[in-house]
C-alpha atoms as a PDB file:
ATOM      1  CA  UNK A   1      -6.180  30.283  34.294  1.00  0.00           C
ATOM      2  CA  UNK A   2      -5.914  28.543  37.590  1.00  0.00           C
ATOM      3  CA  UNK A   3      -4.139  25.458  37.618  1.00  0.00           C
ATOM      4  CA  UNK A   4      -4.290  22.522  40.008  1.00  0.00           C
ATOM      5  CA  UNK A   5      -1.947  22.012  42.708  1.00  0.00           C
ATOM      6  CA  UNK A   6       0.018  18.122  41.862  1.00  0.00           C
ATOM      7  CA  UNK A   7      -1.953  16.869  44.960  1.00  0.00           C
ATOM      8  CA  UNK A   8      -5.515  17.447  43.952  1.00  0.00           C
ATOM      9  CA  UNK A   9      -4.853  16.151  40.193  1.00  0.00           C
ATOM     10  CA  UNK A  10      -3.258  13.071  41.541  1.00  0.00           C
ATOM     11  CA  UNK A  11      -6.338  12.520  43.828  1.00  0.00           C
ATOM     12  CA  UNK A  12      -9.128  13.536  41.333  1.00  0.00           C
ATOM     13  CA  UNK A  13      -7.303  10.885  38.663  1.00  0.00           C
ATOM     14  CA  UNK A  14      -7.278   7.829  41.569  1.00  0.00           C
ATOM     15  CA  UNK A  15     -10.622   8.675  42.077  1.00  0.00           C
ATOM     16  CA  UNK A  16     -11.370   8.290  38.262  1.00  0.00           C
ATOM     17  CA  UNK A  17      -9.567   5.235  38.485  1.00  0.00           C
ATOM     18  CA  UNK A  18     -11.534   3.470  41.526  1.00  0.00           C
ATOM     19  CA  UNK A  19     -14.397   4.570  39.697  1.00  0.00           C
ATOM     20  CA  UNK A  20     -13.643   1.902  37.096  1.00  0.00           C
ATOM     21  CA  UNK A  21     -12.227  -0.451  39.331  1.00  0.00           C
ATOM     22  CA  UNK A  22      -8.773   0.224  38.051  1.00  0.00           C
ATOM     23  CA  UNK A  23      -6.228  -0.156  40.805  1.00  0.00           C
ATOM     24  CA  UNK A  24      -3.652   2.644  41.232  1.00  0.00           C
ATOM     25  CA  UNK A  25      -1.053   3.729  43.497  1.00  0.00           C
ATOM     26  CA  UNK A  26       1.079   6.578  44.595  1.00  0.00           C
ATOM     27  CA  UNK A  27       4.849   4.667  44.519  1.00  0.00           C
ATOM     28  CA  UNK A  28       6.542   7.904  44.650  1.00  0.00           C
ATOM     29  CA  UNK A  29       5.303  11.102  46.411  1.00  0.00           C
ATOM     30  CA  UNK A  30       6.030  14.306  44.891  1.00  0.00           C
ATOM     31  CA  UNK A  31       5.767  18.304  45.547  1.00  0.00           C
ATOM     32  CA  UNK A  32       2.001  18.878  46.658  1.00  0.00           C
ATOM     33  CA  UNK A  33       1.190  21.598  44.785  1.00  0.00           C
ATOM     34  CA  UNK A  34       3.424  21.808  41.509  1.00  0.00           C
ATOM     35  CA  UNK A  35       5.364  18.559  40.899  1.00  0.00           C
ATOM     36  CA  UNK A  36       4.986  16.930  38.104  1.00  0.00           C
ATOM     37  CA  UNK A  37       3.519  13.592  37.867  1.00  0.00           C
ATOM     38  CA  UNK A  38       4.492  10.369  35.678  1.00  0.00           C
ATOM     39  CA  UNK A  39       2.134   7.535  35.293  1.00  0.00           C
ATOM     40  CA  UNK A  40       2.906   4.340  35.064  1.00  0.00           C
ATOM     41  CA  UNK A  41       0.244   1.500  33.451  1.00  0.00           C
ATOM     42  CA  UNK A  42       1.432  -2.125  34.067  1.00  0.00           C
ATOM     43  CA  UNK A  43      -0.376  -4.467  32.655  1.00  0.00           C
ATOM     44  CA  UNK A  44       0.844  -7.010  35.258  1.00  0.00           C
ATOM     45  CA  UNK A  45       2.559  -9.190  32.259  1.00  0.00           C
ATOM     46  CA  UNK A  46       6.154  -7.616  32.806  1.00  0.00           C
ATOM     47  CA  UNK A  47       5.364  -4.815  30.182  1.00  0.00           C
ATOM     48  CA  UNK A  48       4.319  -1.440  31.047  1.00  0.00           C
ATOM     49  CA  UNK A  49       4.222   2.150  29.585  1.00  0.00           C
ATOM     50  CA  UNK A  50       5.474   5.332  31.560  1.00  0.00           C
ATOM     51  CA  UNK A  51       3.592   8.497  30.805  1.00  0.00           C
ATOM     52  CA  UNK A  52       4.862  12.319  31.339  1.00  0.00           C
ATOM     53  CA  UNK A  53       2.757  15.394  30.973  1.00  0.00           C
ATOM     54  CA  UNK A  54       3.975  17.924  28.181  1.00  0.00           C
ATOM     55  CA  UNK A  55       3.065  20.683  25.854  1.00  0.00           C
ATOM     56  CA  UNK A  56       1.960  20.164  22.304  1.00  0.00           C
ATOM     57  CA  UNK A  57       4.303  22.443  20.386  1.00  0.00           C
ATOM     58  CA  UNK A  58       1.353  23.523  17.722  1.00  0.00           C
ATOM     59  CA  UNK A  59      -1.238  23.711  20.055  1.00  0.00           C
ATOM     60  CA  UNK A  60       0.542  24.764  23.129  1.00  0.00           C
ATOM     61  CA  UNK A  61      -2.113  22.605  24.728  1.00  0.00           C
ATOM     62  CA  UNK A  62      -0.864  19.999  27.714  1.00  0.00           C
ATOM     63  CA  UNK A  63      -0.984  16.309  26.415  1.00  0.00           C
ATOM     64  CA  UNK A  64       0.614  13.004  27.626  1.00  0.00           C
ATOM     65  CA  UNK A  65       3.081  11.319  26.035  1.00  0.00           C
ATOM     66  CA  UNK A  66       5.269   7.792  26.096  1.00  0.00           C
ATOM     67  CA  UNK A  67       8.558   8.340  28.447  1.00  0.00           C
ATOM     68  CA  UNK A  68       9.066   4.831  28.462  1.00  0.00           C
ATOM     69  CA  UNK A  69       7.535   1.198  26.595  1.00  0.00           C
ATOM     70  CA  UNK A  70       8.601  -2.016  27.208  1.00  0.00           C
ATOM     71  CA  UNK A  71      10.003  -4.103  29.916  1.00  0.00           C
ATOM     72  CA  UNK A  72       8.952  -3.381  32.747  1.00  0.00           C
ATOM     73  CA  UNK A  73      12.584  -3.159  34.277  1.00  0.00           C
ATOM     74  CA  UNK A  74      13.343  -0.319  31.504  1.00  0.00           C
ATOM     75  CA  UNK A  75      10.500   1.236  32.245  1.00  0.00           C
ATOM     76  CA  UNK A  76      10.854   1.458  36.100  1.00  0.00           C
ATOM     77  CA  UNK A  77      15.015   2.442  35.470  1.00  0.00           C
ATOM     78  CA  UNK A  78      13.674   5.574  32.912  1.00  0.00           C
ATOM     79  CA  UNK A  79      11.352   6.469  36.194  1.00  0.00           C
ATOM     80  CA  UNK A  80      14.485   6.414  38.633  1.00  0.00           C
ATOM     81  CA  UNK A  81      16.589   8.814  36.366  1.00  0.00           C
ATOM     82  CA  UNK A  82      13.743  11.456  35.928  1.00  0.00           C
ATOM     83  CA  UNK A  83      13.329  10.982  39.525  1.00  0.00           C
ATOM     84  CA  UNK A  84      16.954  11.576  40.021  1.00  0.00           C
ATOM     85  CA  UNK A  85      16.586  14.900  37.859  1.00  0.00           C
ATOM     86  CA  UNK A  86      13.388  15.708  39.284  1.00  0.00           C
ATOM     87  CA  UNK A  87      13.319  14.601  42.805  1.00  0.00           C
ATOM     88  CA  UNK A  88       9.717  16.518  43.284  1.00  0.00           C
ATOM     89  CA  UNK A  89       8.307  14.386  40.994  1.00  0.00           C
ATOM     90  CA  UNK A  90       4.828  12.282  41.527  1.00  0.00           C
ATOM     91  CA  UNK A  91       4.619   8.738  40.206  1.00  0.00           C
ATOM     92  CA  UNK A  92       1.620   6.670  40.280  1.00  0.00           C
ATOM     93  CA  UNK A  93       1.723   2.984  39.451  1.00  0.00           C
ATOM     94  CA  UNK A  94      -1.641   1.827  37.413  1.00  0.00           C
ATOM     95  CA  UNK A  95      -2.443  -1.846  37.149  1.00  0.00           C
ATOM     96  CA  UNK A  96      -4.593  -2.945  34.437  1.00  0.00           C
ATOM     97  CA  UNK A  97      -4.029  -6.090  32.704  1.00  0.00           C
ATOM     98  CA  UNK A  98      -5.541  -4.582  29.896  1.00  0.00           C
ATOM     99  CA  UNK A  99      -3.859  -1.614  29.826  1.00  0.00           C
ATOM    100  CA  UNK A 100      -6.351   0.616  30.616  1.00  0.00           C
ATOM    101  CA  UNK A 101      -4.833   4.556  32.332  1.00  0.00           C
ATOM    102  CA  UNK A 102      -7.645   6.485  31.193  1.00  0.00           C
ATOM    103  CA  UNK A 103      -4.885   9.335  30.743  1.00  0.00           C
ATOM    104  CA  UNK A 104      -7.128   9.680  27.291  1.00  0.00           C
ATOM    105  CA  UNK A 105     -10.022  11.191  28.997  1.00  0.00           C
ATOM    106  CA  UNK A 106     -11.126  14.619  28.970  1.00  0.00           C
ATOM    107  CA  UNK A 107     -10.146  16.887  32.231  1.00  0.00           C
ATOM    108  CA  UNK A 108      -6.767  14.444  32.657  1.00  0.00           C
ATOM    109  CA  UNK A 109      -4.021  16.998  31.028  1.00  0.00           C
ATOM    110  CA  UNK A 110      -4.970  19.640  33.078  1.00  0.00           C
END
């Protein structure tokens, strides 16, 4: 299976986002075709939720899970140390007040 380079995917999900009038951001720029990406929802209240990509272990499919939850000063020092590890990594910044990331949708683990 072909996968998508971190580039397009991070394109294709601002895209998604316009689409609902959800504003996003790239606040870190990562390896074009395979970094990995974290997203970040704020919901512009000084909360937010940080979300990697990973595998589910029983289905081996790709999923997204919680890195982060809370403040939103915890949440943006878990993004500096996986940027620290990682420094390849993507990280887009989604404002919603109500939370909204789509990151539920179909086509958005890929």
């Amino acid at each position: 299976m072909t996968r998508l380079t971190a580039a397009f995917w991070v394109a294709a999900y601002r895209r998604r986002l316009e689409l609902h009038d959800i504003p996003a951001f790239v606040v870190a720029h990562g390896d074009d075709t395979a970094g990995a990406v974290l997203v970040k929802s704020n919901t512009l209240d000084g909360r937010a939720t940080v979300f990697q990509r990973s595998f589910d272990l029983m289905s081996g499919a790709r999923v997204w899970t919680v890195l982060a939850e809370g403040a939103e000063a915890d949440c943006d020092a878990a993004i500096a140390r996986q940027r620290g590890f990682d420094p390849d990594l993507w990280v887009i910044e989604v404002e919603d007040r109500a939370g909204r990331h789509l990151l539920d949708e179909d086509g958005l683990a890929e």
